[in-house]
N, C-alpha and C. Protein backbone atom coordinates (compact mmCIF):
# COMPACT_ATOMS: atom_id res chain seq x y z
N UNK A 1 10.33 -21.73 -26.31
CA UNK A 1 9.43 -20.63 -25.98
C UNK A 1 8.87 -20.04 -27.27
N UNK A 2 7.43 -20.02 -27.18
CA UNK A 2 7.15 -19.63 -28.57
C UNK A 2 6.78 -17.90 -28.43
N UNK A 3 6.91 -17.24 -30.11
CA UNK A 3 6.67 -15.57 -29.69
C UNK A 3 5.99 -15.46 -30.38
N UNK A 4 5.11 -14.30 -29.35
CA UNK A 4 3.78 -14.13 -29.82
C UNK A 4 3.99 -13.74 -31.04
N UNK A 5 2.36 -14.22 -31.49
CA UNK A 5 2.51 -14.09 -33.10
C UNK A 5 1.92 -12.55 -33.40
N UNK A 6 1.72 -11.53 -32.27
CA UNK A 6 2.14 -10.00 -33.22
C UNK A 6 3.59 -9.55 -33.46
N UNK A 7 4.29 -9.96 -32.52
CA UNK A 7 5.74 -9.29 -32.81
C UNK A 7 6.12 -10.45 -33.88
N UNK A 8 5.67 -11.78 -34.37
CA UNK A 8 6.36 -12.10 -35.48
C UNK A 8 5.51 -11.24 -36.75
N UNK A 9 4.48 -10.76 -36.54
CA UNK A 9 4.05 -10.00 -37.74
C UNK A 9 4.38 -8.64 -37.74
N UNK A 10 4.65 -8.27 -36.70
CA UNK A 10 5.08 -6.58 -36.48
C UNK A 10 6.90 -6.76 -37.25
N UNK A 11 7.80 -8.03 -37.01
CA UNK A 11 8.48 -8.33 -38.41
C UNK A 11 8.64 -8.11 -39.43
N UNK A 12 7.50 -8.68 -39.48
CA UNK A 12 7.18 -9.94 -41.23
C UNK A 12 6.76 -8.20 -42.28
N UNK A 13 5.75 -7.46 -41.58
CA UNK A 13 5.68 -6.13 -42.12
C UNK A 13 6.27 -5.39 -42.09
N UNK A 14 7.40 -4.86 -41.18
CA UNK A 14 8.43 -4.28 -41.47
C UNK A 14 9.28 -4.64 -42.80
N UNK A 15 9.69 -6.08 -42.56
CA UNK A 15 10.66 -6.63 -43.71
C UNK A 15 10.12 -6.86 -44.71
N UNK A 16 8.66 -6.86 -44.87
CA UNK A 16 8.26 -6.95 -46.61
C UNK A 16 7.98 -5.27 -47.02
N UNK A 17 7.93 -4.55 -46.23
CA UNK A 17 8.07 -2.81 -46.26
C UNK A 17 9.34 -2.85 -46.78
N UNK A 18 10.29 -3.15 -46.57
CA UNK A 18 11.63 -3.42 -47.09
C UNK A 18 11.60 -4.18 -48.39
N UNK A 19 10.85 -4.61 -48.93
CA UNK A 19 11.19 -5.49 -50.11
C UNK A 19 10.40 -4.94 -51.40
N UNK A 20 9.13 -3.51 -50.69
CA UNK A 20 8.74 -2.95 -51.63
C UNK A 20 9.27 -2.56 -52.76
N UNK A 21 10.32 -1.88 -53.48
CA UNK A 21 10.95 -1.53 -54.54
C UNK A 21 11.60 -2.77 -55.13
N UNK A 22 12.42 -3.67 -54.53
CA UNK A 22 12.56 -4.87 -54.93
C UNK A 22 11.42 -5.32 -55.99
N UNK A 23 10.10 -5.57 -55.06
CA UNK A 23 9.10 -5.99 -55.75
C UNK A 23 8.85 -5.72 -56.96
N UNK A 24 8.49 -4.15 -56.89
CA UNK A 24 8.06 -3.26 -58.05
C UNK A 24 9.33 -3.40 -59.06
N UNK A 25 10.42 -3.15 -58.59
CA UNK A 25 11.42 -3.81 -59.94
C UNK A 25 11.54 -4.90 -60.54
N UNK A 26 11.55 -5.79 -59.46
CA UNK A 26 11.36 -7.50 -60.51
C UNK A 26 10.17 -7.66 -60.72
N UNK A 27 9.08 -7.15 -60.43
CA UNK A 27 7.41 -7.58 -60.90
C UNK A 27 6.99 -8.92 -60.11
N UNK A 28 7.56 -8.50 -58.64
CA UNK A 28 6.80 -9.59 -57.85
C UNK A 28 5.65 -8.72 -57.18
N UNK A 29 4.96 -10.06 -57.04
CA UNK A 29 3.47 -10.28 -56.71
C UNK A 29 3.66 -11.03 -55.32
N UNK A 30 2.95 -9.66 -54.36
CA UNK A 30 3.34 -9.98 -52.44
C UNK A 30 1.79 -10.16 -52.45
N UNK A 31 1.19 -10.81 -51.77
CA UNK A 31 -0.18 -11.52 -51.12
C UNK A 31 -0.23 -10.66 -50.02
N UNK A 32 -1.23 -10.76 -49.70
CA UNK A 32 -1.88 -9.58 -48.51
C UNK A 32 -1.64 -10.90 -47.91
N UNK A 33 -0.86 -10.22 -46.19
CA UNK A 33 -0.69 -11.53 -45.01
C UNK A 33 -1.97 -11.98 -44.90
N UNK A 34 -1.62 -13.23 -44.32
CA UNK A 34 -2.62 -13.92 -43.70
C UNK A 34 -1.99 -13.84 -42.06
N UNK A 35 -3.25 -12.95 -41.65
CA UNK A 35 -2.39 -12.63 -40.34
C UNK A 35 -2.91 -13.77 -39.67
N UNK A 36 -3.86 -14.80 -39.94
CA UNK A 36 -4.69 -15.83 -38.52
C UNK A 36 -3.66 -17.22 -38.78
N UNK A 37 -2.95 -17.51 -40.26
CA UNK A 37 -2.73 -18.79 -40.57
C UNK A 37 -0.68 -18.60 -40.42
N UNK A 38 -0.75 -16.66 -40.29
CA UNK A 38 0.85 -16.50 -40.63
C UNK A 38 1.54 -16.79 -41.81
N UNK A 39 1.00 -16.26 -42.32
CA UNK A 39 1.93 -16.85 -43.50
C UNK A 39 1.36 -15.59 -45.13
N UNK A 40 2.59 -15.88 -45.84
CA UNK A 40 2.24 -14.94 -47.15
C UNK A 40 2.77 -15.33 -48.27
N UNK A 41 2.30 -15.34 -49.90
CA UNK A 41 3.29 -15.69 -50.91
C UNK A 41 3.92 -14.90 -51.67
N UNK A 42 4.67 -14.92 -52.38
CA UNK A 42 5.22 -13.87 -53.25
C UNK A 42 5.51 -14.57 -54.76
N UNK A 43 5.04 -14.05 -55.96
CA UNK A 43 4.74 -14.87 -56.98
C UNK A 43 6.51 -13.68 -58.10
N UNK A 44 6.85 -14.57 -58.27
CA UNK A 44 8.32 -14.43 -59.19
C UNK A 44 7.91 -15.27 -60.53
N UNK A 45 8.66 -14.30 -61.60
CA UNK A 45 8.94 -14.82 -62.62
C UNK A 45 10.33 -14.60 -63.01
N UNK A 46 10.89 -15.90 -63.90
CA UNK A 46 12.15 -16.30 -64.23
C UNK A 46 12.01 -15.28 -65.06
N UNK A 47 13.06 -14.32 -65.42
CA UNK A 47 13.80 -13.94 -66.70
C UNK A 47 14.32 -14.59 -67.76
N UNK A 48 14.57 -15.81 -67.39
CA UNK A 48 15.46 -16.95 -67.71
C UNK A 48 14.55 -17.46 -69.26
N UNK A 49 13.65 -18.18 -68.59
CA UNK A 49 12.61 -19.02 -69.18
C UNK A 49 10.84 -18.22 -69.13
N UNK A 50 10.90 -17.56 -68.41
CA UNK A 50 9.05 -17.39 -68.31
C UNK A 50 8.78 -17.97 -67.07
N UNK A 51 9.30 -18.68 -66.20
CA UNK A 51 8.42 -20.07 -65.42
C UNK A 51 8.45 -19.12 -63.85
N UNK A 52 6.55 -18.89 -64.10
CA UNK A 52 6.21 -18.65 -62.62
C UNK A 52 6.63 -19.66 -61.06
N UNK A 53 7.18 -18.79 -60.23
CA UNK A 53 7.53 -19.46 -59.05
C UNK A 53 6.37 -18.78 -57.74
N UNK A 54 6.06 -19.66 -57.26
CA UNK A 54 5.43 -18.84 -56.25
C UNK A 54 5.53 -19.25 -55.09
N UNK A 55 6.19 -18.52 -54.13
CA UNK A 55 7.16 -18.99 -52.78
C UNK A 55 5.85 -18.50 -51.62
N UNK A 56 5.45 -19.63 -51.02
CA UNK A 56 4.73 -19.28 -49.70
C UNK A 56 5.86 -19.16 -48.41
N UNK A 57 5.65 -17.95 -47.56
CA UNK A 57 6.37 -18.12 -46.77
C UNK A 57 5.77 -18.01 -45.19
N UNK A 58 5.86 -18.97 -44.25
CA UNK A 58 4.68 -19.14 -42.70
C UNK A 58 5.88 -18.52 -41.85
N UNK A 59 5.28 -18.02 -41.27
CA UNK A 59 6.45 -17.15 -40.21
C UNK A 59 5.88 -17.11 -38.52
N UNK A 60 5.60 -18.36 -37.87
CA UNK A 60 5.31 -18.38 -36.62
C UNK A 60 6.23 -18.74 -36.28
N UNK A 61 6.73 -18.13 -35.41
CA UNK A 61 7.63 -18.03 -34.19
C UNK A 61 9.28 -17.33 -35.07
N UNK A 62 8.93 -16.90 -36.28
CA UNK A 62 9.78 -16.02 -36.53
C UNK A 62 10.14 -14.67 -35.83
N UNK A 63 11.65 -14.40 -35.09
CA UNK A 63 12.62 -14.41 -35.52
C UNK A 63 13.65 -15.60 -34.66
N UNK A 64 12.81 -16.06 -33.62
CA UNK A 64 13.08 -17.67 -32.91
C UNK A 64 13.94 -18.47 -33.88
N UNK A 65 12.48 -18.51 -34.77
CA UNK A 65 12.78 -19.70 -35.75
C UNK A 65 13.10 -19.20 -36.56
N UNK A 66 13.41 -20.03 -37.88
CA UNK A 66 13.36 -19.26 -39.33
C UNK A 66 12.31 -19.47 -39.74
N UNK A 67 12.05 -18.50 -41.52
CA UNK A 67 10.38 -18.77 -41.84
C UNK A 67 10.85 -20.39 -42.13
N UNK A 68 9.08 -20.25 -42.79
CA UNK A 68 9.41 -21.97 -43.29
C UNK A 68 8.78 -21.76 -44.58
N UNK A 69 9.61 -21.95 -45.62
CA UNK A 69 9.94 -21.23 -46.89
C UNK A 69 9.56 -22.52 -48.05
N UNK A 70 7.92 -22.43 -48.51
CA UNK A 70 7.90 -23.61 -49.60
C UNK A 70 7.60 -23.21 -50.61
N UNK A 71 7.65 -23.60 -51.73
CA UNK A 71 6.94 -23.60 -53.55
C UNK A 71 5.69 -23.97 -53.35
N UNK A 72 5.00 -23.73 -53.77
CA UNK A 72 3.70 -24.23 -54.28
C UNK A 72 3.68 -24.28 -55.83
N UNK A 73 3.44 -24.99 -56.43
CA UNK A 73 3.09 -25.79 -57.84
C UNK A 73 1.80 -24.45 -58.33
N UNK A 74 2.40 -23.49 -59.90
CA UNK A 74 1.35 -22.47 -60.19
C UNK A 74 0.41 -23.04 -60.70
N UNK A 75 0.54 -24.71 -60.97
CA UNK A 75 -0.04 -25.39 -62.23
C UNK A 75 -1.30 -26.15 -61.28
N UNK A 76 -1.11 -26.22 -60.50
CA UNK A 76 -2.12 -27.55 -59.40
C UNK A 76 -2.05 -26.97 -58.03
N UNK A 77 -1.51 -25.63 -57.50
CA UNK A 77 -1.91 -25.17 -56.36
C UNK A 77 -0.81 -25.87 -55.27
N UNK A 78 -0.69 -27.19 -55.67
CA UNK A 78 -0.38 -28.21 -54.54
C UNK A 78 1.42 -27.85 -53.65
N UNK A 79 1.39 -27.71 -52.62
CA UNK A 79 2.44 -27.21 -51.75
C UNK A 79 3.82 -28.45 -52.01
N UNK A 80 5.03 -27.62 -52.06
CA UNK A 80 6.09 -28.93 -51.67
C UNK A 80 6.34 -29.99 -53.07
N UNK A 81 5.39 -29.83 -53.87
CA UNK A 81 6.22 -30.49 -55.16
C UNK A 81 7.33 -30.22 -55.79
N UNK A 82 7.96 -31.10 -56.13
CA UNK A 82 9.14 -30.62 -56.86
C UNK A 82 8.80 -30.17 -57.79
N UNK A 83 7.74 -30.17 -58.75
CA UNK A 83 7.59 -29.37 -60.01
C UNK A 83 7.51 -28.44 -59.32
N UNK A 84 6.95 -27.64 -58.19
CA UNK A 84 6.48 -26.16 -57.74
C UNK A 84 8.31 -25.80 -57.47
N UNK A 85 8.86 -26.69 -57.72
CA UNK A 85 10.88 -25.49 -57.26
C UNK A 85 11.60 -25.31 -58.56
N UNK A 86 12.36 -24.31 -58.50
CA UNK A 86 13.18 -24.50 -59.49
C UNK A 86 14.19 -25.60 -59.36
N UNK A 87 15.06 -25.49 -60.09
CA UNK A 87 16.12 -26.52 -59.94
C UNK A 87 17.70 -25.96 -60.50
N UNK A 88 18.79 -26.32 -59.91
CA UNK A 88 19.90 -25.19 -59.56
C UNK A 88 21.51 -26.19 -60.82
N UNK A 89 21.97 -25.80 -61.51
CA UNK A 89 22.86 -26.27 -61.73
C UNK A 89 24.22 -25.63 -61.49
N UNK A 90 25.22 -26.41 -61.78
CA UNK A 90 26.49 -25.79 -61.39
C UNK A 90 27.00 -26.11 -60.39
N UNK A 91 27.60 -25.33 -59.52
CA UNK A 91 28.20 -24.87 -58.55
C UNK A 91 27.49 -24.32 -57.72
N UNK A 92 25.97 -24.11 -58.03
CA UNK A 92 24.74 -24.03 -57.02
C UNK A 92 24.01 -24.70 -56.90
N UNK A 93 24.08 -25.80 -57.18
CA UNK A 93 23.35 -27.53 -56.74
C UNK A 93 22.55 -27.82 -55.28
N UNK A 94 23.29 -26.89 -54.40
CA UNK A 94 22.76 -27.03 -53.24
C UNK A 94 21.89 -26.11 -52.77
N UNK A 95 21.21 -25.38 -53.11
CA UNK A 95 20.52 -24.48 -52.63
C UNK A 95 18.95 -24.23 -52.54
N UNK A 96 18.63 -24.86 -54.14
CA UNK A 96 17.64 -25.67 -54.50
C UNK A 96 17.66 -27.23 -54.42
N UNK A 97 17.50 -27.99 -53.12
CA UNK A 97 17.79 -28.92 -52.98
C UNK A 97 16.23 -29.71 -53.68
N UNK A 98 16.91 -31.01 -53.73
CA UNK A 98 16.14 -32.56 -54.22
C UNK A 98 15.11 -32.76 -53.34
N UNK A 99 15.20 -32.21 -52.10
CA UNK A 99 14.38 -33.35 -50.61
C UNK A 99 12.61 -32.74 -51.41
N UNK A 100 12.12 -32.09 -51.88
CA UNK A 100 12.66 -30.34 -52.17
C UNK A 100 12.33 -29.42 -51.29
N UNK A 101 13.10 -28.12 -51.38
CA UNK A 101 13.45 -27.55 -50.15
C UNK A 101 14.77 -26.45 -50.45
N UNK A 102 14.36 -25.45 -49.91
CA UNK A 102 15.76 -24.49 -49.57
C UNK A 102 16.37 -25.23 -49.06
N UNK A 103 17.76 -25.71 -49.58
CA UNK A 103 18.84 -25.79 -48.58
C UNK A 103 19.74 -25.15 -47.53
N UNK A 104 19.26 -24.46 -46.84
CA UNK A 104 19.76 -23.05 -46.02
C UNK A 104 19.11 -23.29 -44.88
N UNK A 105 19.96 -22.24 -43.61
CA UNK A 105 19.19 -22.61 -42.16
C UNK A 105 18.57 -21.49 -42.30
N UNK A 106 17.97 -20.70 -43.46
CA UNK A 106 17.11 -19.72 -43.31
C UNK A 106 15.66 -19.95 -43.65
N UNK A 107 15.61 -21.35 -43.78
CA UNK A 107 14.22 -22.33 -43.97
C UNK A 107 14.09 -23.31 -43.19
N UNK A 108 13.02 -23.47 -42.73
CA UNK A 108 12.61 -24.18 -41.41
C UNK A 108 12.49 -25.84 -42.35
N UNK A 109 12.49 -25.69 -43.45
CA UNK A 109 11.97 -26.93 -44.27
C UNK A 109 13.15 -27.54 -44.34
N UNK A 110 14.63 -27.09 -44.47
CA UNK A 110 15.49 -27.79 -44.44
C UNK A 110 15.81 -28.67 -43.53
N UNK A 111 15.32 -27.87 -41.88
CA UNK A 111 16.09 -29.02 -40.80
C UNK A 111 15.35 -30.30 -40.72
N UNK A 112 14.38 -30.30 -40.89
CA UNK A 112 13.29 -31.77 -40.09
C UNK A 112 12.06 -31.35 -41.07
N UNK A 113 11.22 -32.05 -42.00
CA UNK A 113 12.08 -33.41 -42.29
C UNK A 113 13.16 -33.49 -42.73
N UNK A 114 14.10 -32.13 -43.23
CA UNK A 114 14.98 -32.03 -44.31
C UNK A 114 16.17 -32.67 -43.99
N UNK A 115 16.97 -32.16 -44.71
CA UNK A 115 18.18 -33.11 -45.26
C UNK A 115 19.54 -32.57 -43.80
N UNK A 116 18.99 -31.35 -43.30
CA UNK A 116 19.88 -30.94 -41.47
C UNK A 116 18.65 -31.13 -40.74
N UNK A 117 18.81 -32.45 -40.11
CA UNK A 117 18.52 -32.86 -38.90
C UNK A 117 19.60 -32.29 -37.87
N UNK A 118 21.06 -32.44 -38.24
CA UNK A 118 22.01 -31.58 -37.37
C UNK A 118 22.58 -30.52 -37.06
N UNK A 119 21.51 -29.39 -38.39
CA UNK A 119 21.03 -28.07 -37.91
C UNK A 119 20.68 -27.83 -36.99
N UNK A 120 21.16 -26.49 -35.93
CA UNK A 120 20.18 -26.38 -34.66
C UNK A 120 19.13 -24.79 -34.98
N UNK A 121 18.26 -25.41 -35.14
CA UNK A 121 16.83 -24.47 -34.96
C UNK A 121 16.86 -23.30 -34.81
N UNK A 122 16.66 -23.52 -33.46
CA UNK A 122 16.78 -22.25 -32.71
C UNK A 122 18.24 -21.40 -32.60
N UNK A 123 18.75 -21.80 -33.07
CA UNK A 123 20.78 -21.05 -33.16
C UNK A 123 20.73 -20.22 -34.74
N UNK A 124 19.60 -20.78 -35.47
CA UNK A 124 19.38 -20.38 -36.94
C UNK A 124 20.35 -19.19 -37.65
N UNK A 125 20.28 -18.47 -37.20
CA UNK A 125 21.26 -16.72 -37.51
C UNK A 125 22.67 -17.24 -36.95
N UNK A 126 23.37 -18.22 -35.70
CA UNK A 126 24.05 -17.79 -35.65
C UNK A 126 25.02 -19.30 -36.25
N UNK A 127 24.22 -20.46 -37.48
CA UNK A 127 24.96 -20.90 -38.04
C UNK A 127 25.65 -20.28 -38.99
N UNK A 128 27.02 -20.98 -39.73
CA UNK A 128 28.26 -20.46 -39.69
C UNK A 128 27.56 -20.26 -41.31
N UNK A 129 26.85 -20.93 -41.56
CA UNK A 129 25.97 -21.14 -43.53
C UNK A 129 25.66 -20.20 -43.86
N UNK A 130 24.92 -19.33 -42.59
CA UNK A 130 23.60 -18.59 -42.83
C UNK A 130 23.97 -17.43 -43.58
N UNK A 131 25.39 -16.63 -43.45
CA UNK A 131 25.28 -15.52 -44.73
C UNK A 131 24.34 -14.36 -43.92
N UNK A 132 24.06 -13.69 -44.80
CA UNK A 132 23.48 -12.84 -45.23
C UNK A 132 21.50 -12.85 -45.25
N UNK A 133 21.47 -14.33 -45.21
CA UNK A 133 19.97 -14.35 -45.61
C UNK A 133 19.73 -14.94 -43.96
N UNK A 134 19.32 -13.52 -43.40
CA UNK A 134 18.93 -13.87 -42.07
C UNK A 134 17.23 -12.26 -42.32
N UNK A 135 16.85 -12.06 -43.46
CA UNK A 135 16.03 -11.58 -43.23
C UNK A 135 15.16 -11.75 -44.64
N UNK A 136 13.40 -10.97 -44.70
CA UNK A 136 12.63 -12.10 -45.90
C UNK A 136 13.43 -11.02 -47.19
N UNK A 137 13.63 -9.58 -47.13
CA UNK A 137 13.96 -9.62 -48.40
C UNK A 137 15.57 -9.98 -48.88
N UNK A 138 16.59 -10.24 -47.95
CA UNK A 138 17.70 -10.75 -48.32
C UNK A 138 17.33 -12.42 -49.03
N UNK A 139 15.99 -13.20 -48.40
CA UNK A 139 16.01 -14.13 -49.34
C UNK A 139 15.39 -14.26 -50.11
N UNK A 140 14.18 -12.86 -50.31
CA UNK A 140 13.78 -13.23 -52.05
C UNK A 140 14.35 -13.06 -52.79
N UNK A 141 15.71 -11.80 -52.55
CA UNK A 141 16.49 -11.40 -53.21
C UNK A 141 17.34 -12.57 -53.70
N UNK A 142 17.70 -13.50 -53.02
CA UNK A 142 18.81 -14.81 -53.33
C UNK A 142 17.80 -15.68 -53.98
N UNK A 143 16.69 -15.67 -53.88
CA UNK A 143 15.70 -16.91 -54.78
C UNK A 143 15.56 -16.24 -55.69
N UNK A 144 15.43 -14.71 -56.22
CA UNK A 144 14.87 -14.47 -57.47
C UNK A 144 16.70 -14.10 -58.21
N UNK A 145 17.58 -14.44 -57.29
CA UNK A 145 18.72 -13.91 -58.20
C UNK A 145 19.06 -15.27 -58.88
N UNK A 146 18.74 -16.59 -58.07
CA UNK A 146 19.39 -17.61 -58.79
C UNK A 146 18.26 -17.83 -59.78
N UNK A 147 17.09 -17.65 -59.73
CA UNK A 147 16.02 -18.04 -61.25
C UNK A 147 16.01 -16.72 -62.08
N UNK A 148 16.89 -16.01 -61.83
CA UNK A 148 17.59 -15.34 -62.77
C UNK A 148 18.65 -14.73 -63.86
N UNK A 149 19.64 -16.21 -63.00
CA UNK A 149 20.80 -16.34 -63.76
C UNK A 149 21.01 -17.45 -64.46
N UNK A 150 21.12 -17.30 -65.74
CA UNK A 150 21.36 -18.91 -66.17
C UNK A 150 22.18 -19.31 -66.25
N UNK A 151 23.65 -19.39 -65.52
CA UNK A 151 24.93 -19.48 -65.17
C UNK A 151 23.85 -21.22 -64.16
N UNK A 152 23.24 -20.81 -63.24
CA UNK A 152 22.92 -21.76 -61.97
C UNK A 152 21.56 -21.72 -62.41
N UNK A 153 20.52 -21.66 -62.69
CA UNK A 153 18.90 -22.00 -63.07
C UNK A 153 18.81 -22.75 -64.10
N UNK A 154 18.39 -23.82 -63.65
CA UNK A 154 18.07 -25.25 -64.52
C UNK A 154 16.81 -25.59 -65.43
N UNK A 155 16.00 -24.24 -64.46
CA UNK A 155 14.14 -24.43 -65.46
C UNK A 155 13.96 -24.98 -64.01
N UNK A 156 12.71 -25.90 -63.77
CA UNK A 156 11.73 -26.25 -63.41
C UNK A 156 12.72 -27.63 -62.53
N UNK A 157 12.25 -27.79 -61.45
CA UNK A 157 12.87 -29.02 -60.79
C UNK A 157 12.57 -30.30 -61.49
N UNK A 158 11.31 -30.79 -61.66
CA UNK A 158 10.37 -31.89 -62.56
C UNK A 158 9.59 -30.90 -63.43
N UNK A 159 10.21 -31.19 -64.60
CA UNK A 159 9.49 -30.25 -65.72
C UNK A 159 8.20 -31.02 -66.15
């Protein structure tokens, strides 16, 4: 069953209303929605290194689904490259996955094509993984904390 796409934006604005001060403290850059295509980016910079990230995030049929959470490349625009992700070392290897892709059921990119096909979708919040990042600023907060620690931030996925 799909939901209408005002109550996924009557959401999506609430929870980036929530991420205002966030923003203004780390010096992210939120995109005015695209309310016809659903979807919005938010442009991060590493502390680490300098290296702009800029996370598009489409949110139809969010809170059903999860968003569907990609990089876009700052250098060539182009969606889903691995140069557009960071890349995770350590003991956080998995999070910034290879396919590339959030590894989390809080990204729609992980299940299909991704690497959980035996993720279930629609159960999203109530897998056992999901944590904490069941809303958008709990996960910019977890994407801009790991390209901010260099304990786990590797630089650039394909530098």
């Amino acid at each position: 069953m799909a939901v209408d796409a005002r109550i996924s934006l009557a959401i999506v604005r609430k929870e980036l209303e929530d991420c205002l001060a966030d923003a203004s403290r780390n010096k992210w850059e939120i995109s005015k929605i695209d309310e016809e295509q659903q979807k919005f980016s938010v442009t991060m910079r590493s502390p680490v290194d300098d290296e702009v990230y800029i996370v598009q995030v489409k949110f139809d049929n969010y809170k059903q689904l999860p968003l569907y959470i990609e990089f876009i490349d700052p250098d060539t625009g182009k969606a889903g490259t691995k140069h557009a992700y960071p890349k995770s070392k350590g003991h956080a290897g998995g999070f910034f996955h290879g396919h590339p892709c959030i590894c989390h059921p809080c990204s729609r990119k992980a299940y299909n094509p991704g690497p959980h096909k035996d993720w279930n979708l629609t159960g999203w919040q109530q897998n056992s993984k999901v944590g904490s990042l069941t809303n958008i600023r709990a996960i910019l907060l977890a994407i801009y904390g790991r390209i901010s620690n260099e304990e786990i931030y590797g630089g650039r996925m394909c530098a």
